[in-house]
Protein backbone atom coordinates (compact mmCIF):
# COMPACT_ATOMS: atom_id res chain seq x y z
CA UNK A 1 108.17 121.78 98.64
CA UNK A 2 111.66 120.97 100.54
CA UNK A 3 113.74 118.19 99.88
CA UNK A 4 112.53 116.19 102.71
CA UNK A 5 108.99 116.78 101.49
CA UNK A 6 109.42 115.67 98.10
CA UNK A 7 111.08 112.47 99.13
CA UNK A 8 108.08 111.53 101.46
CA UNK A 9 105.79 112.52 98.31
CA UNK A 10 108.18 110.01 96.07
CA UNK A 11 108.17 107.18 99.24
CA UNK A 12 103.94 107.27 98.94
CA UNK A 13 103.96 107.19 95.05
CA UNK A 14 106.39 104.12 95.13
CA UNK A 15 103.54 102.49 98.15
CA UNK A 16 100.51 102.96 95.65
CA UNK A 17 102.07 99.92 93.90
CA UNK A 18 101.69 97.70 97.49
CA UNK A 19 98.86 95.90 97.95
CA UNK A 20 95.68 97.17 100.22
CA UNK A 21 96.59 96.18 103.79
CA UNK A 22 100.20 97.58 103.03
CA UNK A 23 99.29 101.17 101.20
CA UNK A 24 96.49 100.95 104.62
CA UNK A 25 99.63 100.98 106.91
CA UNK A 26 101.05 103.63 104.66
CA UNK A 27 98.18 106.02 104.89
CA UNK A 28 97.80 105.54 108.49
CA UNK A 29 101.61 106.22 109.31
CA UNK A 30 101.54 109.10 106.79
CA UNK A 31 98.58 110.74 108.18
CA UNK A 32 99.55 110.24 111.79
CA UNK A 33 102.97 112.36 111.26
CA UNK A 34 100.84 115.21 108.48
CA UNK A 35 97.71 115.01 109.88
CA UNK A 36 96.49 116.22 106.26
CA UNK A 37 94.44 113.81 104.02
CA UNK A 38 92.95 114.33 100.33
CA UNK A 39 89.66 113.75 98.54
CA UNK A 40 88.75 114.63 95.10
CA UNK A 41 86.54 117.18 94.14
CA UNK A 42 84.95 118.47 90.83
CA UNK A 43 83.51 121.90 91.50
CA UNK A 44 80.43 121.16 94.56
CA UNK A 45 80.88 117.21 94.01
CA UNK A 46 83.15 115.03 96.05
CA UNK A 47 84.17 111.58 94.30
CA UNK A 48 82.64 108.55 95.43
CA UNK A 49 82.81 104.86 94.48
CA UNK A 50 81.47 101.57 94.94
CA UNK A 51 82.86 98.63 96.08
CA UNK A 52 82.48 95.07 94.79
CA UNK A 53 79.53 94.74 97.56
CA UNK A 54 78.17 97.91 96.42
CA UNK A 55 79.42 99.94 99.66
CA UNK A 56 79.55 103.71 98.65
CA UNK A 57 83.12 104.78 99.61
CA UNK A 58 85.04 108.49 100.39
CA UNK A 59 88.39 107.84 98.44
CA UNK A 60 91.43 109.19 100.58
CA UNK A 61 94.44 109.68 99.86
CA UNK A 62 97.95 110.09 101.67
CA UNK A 63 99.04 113.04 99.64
CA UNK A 64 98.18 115.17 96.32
CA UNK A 65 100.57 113.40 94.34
CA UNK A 66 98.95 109.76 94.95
CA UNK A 67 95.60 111.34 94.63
CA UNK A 68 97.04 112.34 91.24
CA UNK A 69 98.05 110.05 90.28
CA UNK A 70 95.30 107.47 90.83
CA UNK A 71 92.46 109.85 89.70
CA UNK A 72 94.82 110.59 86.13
CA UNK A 73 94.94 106.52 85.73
CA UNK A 74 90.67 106.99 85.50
CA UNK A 75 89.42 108.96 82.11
CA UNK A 76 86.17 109.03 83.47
CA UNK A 77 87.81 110.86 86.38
CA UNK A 78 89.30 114.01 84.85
CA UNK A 79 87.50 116.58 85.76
CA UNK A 80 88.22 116.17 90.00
CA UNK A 81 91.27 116.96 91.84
CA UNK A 82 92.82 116.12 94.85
CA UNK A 83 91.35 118.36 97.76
CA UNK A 84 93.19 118.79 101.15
CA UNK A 85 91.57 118.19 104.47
CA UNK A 86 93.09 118.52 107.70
CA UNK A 87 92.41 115.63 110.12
CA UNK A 88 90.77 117.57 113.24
CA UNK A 89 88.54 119.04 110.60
CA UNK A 90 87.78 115.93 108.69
CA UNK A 91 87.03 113.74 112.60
CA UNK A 92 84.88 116.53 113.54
CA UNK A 93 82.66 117.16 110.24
CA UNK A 94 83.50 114.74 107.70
CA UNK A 95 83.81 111.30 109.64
CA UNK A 96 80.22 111.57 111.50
CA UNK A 97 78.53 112.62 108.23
CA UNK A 98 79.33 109.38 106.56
CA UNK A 99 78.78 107.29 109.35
CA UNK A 100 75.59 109.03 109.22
CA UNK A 101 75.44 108.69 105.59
CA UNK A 102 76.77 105.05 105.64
CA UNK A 103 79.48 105.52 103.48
CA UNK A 104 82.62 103.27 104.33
CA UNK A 105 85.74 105.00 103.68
CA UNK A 106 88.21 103.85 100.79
CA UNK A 107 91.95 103.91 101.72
CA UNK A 108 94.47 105.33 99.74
CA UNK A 109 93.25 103.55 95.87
CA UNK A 110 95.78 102.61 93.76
CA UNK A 111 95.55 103.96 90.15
CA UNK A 112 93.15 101.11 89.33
CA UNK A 113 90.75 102.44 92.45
CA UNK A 114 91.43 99.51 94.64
CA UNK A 115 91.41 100.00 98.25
CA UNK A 116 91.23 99.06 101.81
CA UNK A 117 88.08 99.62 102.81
CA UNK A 118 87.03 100.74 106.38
CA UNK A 119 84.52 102.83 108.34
CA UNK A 120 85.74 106.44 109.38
CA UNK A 121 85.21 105.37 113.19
CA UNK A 122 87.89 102.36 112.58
CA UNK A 123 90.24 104.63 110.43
CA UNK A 124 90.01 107.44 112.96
CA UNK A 125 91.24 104.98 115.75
CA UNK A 126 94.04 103.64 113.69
CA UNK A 127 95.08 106.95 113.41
CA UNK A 128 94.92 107.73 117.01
CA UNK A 129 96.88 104.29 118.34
CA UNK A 130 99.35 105.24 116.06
CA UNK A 131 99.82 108.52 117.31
CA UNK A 132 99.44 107.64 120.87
CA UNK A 133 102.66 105.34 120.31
CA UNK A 134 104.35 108.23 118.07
CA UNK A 135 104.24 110.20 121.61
CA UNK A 136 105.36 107.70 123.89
CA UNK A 137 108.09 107.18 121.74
CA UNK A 138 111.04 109.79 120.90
CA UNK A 139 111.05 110.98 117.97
CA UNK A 140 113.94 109.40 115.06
CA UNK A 141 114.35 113.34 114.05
CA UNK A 142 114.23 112.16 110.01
CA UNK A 143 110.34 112.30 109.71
CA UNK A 144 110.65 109.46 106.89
CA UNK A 145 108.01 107.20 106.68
CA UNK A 146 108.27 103.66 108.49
CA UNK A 147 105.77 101.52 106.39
CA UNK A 148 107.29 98.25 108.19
CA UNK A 149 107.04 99.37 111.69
CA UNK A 150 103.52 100.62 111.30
CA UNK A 151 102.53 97.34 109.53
CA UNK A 152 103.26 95.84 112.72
CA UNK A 153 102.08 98.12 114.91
CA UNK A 154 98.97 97.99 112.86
CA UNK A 155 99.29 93.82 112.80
CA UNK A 156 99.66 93.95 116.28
CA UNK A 157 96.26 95.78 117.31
CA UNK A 158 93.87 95.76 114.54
CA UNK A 159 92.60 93.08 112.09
CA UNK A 160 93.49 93.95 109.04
CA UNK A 161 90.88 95.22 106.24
CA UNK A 162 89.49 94.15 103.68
CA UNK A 163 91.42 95.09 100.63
């Protein structure tokens, strides 16, 4: 991991303290500019958990380390691990089997599994806007993270969810 990688890795870790709508706009920005995600795994089982409503949710994550370090903060977690997943790969297969499933999707949870909750169809077109206005716009050449500026961005066309 370069320098440049293990800062972003150290910016996401310090955003797992934000609250939901704000680690949201994290996630979003972060996958928009890796296009990589994570989900936990424990040999053929992939995590799942339940919201308040009792909505079965995918946890995601933004990066290995905040997967990490939210499934090390759950005992009854220890035996998964943070699995990558590209993003093409995930819309294609991953997104359409839990609509089909109805599953919502649980956004980047913090190390006591709270999250912004969302359907993959509303994730996947957060993702998109934000990279539609990542190529109209030139590029900053630092690839850091701008949590503020996709907070609005995010403000600006989307309603923000639950958390």
């Amino acid at each position: 991991m370069n320098e440049a990688d293990r800062a972003a890795e150290q910016e996401l870790l310090d955003y797992a303290q934000l609250s939901g709508p704000e680690r949201y706009a994290a996630f979003v920005a972060a996958i928009a500019r890796t296009r990589q995600l994570w989900v936990a795994e424990s040999g053929e089982f992939v995590l799942t958990l339940f919201d308040a409503d009792g909505q079965e949710l995918l946890p995601v994550w933004p990066s290995t380390g905040t997967a990490r370090a939210a499934l090390a903060a759950a005992p009854n977690l220890k035996g998964y691990a943070p699995v990558l997943r590209e993003l093409e790969t995930w819309r294609a297969k991953a997104a359409p089997a839990l609509t089909e499933a109805g599953l919502g999707v649980g956004v980047f949870p913090n190390t006591t599994m709270q999250c912004a909750v969302v359907t993959a169809a509303e994730l996947l077109g957060h993702i998109d806007a934000v990279l539609a206005d990542e190529s109209e716009q030139e590029d900053d050449g630092d690839g850091a993270l701008d949590l503020e500026r996709a907070q609005r961005e995010l403000a600006q066309k989307f309603a923000k969810p639950k958390s």
